[in-house]
N, C-alpha and C. Protein backbone atom coordinates (compact mmCIF):
# COMPACT_ATOMS: atom_id res chain seq x y z
N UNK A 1 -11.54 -16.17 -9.04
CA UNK A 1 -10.16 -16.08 -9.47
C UNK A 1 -10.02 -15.12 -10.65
N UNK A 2 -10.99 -15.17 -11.49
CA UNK A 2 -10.66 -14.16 -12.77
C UNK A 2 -10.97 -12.50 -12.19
N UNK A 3 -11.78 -12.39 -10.99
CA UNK A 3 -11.70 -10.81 -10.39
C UNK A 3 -10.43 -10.52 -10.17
N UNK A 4 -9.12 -11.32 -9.79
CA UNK A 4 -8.29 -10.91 -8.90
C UNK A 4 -7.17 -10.96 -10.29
N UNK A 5 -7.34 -12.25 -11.03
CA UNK A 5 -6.45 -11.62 -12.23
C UNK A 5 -6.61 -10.24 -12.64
N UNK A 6 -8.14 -9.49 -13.17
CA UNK A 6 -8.33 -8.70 -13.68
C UNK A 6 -7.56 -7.81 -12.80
N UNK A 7 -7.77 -7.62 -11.72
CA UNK A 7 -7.42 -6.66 -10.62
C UNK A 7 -5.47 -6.23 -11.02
N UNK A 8 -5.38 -7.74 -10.60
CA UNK A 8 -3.65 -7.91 -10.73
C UNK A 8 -3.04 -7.47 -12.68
N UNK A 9 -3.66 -7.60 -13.56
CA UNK A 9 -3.22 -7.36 -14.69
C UNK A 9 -3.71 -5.93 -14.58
N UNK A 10 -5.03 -5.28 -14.07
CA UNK A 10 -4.86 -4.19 -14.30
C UNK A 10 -3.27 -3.32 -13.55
N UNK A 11 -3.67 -3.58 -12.00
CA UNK A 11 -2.10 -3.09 -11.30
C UNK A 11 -1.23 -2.82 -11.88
N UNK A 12 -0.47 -4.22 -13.14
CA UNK A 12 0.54 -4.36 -13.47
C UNK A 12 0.44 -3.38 -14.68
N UNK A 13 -0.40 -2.85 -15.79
CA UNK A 13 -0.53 -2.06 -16.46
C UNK A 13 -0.17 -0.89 -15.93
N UNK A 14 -0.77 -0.66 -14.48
CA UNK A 14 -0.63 0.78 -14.56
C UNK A 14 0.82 1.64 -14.09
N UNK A 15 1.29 0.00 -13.21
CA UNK A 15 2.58 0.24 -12.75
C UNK A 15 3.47 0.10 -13.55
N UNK A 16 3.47 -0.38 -14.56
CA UNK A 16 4.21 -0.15 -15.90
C UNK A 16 4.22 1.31 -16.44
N UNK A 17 2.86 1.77 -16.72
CA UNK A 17 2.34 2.85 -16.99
C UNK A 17 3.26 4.20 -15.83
N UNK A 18 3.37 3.75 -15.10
CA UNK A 18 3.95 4.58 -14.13
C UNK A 18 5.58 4.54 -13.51
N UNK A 19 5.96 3.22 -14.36
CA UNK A 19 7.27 3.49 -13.98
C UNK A 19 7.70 4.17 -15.43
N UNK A 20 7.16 3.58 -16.71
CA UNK A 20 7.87 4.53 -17.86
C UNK A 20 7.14 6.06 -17.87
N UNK A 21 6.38 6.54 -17.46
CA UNK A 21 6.17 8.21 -16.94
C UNK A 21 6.87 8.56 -16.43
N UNK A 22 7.68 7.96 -15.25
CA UNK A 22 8.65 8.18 -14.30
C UNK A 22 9.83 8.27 -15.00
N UNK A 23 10.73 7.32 -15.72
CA UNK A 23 11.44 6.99 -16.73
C UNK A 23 11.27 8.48 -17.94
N UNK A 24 10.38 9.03 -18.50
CA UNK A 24 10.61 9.62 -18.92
C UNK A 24 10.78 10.75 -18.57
N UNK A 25 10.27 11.15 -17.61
CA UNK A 25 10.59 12.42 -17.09
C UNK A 25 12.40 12.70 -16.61
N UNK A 26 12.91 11.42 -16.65
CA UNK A 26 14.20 11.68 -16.47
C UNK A 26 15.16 11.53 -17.54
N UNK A 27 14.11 11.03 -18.87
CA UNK A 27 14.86 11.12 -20.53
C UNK A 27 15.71 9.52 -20.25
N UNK A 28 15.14 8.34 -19.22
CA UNK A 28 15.86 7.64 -19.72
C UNK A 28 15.29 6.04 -19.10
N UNK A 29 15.29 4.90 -19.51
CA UNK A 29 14.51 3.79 -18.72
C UNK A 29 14.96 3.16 -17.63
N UNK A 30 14.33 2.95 -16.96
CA UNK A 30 14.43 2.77 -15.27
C UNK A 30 13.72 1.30 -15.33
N UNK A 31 14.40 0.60 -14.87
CA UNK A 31 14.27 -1.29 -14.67
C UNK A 31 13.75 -1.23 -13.35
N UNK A 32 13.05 -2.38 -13.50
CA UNK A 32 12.35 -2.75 -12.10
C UNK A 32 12.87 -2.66 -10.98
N UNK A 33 14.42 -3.14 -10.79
CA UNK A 33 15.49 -3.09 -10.33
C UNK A 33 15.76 -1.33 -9.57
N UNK A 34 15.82 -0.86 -10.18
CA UNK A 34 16.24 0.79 -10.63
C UNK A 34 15.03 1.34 -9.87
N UNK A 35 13.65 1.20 -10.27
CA UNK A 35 12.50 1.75 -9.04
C UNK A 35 12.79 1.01 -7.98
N UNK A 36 12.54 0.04 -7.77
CA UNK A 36 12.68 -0.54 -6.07
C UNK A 36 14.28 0.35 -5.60
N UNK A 37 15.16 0.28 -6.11
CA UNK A 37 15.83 0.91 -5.50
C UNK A 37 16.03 2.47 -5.14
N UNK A 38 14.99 3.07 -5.53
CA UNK A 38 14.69 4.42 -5.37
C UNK A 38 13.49 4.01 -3.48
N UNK A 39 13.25 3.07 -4.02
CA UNK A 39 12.20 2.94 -2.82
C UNK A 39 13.12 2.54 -1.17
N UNK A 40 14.14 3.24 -1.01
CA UNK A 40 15.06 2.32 0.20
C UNK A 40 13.67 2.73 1.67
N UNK A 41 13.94 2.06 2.16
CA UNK A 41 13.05 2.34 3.96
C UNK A 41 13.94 3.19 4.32
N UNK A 42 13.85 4.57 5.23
CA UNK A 42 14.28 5.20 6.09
C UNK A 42 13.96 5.46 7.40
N UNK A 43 12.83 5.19 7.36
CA UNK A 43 12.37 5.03 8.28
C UNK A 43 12.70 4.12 10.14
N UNK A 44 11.98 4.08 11.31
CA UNK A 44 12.10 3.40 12.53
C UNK A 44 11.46 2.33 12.25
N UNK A 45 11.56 1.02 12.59
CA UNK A 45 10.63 0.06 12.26
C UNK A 45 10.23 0.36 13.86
N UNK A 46 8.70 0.07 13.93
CA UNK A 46 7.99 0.24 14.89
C UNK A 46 7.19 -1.15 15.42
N UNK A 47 7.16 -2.10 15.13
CA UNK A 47 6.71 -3.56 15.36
C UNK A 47 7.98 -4.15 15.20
N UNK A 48 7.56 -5.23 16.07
CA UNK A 48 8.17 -6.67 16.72
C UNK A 48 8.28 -7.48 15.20
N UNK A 49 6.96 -7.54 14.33
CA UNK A 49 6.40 -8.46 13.80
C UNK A 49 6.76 -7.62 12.46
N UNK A 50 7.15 -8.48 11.19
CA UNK A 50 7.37 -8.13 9.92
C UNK A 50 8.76 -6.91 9.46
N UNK A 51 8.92 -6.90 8.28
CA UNK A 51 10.13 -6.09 7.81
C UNK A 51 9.77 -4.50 7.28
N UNK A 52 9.66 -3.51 7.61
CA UNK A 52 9.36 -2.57 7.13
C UNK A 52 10.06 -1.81 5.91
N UNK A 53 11.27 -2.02 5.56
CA UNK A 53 12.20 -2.47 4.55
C UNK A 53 11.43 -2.94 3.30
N UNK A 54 10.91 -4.29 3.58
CA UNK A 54 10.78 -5.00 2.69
C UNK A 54 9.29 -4.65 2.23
N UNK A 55 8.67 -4.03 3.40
CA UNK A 55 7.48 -3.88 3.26
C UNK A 55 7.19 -2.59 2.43
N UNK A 56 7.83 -1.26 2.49
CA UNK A 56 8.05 -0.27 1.51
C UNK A 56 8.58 -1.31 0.10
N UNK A 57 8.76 -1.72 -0.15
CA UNK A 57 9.52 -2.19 -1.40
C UNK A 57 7.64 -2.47 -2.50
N UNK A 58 7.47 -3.35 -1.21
CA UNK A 58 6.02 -4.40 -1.82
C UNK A 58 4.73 -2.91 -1.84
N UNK A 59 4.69 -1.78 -0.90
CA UNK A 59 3.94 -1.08 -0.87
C UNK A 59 4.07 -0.07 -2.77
N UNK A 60 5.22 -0.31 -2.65
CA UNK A 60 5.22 0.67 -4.20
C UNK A 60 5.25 -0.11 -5.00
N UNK A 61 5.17 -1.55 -5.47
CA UNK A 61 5.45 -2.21 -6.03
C UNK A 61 3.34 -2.65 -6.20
N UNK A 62 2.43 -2.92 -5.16
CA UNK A 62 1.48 -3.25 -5.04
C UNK A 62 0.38 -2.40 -4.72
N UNK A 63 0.78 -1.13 -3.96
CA UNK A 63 -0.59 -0.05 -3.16
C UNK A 63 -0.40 1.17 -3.93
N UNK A 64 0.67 1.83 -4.76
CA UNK A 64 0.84 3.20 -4.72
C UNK A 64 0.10 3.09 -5.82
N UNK A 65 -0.62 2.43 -6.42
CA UNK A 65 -0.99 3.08 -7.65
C UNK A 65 -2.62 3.62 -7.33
N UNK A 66 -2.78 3.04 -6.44
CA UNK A 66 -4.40 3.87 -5.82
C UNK A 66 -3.98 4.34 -4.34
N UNK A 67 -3.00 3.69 -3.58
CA UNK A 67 -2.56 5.17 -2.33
C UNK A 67 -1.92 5.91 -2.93
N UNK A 68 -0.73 6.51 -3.53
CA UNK A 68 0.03 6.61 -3.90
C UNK A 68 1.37 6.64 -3.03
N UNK A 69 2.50 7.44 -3.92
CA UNK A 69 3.33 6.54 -3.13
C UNK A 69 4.05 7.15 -2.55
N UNK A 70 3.29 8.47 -1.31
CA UNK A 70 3.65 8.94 -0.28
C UNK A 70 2.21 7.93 0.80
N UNK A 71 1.19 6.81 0.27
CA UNK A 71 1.09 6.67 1.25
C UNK A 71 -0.79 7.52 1.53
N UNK A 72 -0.71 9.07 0.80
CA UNK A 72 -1.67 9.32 0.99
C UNK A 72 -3.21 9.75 0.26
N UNK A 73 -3.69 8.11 -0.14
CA UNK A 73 -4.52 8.09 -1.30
C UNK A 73 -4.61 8.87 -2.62
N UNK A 74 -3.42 9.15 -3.01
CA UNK A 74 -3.70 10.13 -3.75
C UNK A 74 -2.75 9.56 -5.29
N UNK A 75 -3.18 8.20 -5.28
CA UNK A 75 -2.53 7.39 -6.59
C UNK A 75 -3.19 7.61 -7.85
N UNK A 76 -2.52 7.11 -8.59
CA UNK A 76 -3.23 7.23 -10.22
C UNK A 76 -4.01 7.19 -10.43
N UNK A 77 -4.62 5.98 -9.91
CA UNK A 77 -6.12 5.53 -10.00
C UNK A 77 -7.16 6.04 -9.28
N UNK A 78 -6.82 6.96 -8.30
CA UNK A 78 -7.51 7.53 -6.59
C UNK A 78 -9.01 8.42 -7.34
N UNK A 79 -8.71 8.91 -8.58
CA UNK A 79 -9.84 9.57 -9.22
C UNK A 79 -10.46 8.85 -9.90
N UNK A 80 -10.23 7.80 -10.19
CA UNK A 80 -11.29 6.83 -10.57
C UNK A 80 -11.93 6.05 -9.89
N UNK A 81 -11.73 6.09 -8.40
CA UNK A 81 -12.27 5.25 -7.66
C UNK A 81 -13.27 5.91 -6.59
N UNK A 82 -14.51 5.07 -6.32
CA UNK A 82 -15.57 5.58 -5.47
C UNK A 82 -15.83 4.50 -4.65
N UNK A 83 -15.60 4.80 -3.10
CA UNK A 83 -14.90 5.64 -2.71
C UNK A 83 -13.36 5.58 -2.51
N UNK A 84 -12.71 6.51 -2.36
CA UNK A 84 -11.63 6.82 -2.42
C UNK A 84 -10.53 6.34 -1.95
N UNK A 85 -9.02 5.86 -2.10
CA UNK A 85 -8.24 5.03 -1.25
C UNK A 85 -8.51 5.51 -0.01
N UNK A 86 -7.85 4.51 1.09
CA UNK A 86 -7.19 5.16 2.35
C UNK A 86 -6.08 6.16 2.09
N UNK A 87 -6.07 6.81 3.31
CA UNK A 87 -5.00 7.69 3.57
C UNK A 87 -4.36 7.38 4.00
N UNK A 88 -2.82 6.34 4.39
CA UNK A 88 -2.70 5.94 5.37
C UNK A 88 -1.48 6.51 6.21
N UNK A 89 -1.48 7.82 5.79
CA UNK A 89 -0.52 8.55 6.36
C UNK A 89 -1.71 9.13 7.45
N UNK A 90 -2.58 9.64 7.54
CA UNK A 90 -3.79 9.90 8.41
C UNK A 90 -3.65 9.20 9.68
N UNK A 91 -2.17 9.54 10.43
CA UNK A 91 -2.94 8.38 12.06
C UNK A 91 -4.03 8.64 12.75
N UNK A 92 -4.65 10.52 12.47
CA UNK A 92 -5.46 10.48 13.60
C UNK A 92 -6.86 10.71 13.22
N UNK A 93 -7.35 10.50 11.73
CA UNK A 93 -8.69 10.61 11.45
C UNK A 93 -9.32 11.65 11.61
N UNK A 94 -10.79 11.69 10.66
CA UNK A 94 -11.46 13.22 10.53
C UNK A 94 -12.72 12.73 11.91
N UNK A 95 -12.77 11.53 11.96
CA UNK A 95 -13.54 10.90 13.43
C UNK A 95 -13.09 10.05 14.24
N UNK A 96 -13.46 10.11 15.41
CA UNK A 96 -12.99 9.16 16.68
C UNK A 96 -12.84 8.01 15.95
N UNK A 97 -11.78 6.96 15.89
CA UNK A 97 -11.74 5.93 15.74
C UNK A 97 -11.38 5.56 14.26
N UNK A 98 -10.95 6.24 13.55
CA UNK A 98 -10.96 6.35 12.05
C UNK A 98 -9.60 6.76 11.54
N UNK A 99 -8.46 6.85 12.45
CA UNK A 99 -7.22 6.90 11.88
C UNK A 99 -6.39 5.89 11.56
N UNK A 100 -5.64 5.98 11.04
CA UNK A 100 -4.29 4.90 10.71
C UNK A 100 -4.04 3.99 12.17
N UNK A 101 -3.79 4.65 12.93
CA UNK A 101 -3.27 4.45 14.49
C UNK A 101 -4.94 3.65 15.32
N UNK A 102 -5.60 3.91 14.57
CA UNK A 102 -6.75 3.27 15.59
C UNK A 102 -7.10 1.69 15.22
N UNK A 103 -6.30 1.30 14.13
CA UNK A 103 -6.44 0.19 13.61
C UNK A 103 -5.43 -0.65 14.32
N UNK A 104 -5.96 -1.63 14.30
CA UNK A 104 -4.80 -2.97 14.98
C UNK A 104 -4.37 -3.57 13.99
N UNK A 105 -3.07 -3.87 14.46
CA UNK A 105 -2.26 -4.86 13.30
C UNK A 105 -2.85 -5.92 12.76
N UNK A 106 -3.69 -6.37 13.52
CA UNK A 106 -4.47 -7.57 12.85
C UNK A 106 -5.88 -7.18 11.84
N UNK A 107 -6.16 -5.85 12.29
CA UNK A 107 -7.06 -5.10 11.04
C UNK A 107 -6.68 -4.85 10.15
N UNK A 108 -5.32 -4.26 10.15
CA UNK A 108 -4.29 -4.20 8.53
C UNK A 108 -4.36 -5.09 7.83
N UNK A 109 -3.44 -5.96 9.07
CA UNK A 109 -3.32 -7.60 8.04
C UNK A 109 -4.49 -8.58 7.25
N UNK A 110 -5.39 -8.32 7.98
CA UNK A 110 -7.05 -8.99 7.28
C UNK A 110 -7.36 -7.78 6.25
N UNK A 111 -7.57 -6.66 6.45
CA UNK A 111 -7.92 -6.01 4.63
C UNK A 111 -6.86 -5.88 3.74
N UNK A 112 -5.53 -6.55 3.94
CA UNK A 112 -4.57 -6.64 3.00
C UNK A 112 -4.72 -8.22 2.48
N UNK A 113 -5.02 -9.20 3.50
CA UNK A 113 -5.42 -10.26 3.42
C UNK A 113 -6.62 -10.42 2.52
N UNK A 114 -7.71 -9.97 3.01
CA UNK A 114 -9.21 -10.40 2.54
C UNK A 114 -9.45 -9.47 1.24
N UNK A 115 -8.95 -8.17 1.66
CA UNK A 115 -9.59 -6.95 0.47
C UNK A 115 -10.92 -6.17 1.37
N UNK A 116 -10.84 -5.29 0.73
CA UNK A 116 -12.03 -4.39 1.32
C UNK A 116 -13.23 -4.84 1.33
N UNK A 117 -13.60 -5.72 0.26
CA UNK A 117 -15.20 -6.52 0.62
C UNK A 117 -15.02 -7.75 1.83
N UNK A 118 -13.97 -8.44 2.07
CA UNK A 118 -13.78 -9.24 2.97
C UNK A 118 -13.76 -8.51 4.15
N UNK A 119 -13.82 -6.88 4.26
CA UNK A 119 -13.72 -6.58 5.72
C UNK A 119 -15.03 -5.69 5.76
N UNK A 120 -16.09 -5.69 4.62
CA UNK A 120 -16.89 -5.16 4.89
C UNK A 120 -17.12 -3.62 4.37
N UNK A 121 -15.78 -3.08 3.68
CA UNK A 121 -15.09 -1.80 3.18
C UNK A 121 -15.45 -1.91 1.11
N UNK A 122 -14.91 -1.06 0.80
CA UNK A 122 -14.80 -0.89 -0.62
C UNK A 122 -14.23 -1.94 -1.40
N UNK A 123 -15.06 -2.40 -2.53
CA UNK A 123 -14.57 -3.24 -3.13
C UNK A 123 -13.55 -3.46 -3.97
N UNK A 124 -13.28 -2.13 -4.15
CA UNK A 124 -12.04 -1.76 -5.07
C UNK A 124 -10.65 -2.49 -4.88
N UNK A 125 -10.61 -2.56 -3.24
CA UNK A 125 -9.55 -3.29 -2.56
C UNK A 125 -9.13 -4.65 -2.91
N UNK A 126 -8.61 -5.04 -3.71
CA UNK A 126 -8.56 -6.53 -4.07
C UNK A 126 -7.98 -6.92 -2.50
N UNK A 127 -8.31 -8.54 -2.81
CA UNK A 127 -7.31 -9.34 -1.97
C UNK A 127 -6.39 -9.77 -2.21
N UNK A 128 -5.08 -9.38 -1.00
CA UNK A 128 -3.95 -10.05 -1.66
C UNK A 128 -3.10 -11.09 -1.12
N UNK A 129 -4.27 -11.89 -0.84
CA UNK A 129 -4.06 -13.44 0.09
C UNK A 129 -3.08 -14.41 -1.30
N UNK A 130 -3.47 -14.58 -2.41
CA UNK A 130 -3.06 -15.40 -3.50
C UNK A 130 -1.82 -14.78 -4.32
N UNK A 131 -1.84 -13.48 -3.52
CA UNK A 131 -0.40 -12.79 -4.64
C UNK A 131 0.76 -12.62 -3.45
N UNK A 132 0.59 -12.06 -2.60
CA UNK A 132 1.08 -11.77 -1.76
C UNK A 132 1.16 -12.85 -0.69
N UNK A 133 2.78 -13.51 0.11
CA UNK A 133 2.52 -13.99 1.05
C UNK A 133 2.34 -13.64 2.61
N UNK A 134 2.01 -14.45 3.35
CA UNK A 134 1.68 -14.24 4.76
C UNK A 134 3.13 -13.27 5.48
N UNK A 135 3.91 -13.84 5.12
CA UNK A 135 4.97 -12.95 5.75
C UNK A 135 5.29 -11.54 4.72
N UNK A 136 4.85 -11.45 3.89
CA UNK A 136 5.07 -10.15 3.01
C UNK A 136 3.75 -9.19 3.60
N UNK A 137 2.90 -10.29 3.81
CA UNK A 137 1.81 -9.02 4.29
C UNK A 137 1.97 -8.41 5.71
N UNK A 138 2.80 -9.64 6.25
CA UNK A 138 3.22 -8.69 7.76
C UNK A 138 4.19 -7.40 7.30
N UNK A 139 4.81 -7.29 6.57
CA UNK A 139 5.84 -6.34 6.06
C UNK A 139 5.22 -5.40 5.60
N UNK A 140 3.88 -5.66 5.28
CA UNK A 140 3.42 -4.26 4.48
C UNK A 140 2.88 -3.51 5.73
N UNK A 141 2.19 -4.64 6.86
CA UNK A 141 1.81 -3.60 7.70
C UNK A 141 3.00 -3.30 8.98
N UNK A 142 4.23 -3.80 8.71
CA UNK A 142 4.94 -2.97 9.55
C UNK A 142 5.78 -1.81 9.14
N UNK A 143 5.49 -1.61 7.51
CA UNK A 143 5.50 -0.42 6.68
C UNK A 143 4.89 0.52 7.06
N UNK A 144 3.23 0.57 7.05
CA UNK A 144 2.44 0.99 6.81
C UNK A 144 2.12 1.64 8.65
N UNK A 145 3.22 1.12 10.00
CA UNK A 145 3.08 1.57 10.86
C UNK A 145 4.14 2.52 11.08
N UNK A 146 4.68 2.75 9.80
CA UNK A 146 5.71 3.62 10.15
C UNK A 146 5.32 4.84 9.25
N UNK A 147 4.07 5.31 8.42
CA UNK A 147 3.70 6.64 7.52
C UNK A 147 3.19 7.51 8.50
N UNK A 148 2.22 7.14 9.50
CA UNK A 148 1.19 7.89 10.11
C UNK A 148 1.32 9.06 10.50
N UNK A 149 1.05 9.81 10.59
CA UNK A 149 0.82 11.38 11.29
C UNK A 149 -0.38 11.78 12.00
N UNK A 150 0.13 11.42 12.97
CA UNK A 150 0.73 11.63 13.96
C UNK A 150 1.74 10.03 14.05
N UNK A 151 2.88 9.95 14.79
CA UNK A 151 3.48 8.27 14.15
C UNK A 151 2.76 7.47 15.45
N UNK A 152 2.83 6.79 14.67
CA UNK A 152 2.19 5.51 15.83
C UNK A 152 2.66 4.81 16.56
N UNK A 153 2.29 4.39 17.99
CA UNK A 153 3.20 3.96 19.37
C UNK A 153 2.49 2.89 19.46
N UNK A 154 3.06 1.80 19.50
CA UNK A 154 1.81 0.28 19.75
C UNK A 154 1.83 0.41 20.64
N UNK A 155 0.85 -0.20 21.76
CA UNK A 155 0.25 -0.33 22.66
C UNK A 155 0.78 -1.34 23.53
């Protein structure tokens, strides 16, 4: 339990850290309120299952600070970390089987669930079984089926 605090207090530092950078670059402070609402979904929802809406909200609120927050690993933290976020705008991978799109919804949902050591991946990945609920994590991955590039067609 104290890994996942650390994890979660760091997050919250940096997303602080990153909404007043943001905030200043526009000369003025931006409420929690005020970022999420910069974050609207535009997107097609592409699954049956979860809110993609809601799930962009929780993705910038919880992933962008090591994906960032187009989505393609390339967050704040992405240079401090070995190895490197996902991409998860990447549907079609640099190898067979290794894109956004080759993953099943239920592979999303377990390394958003478990964390990257629970699936065998980078440890960096906290788990976000205790912060995040079951139906928020369906939302992130029916978010997260709507970045891909090439976009993704379920099966």
């Amino acid at each position: 339990m104290g890994r996942i605090a650390f994890f979660f207090a760091l997050f919250l530092s940096v997303l602080m850290v990153s909404v007043s950078s943001f905030a200043a670059d526009k000369k003025e402070f931006m409420t929690a309120d005020q970022f999420l609402s910069l974050q609207e979904f535009k997107g097609r929802p592409v699954l049956k299952r979860g809110d993609p809406a809601r799930g962009r909200k929780l993705y910038a609120m919880y992933c962008t600070v090591c994906h960032g927050m187009k989505g393609d690993g390339q967050g704040q933290l992405a240079g401090l970390l070995d190895p490197k976020p996902r991409n998860h705008t990447d549907g079609k991978g640099t190898r067979p089987g290794d894109g956004m799109n080759d993953r099943t919804d239920e592979q999303l949902f377990n390394a958003i669930t478990k964390g990257g050591q629970g699936i065998k991946k980078s440890v960096n990945m906290p788990a976000w079984s205790h912060i995040i609920s079951e139906e928020n994590r369906w939302d992130l991955v029916a978010y997260l089926r709507t970045i891909a590039v090439p976009p993704y067609v379920p099966k």
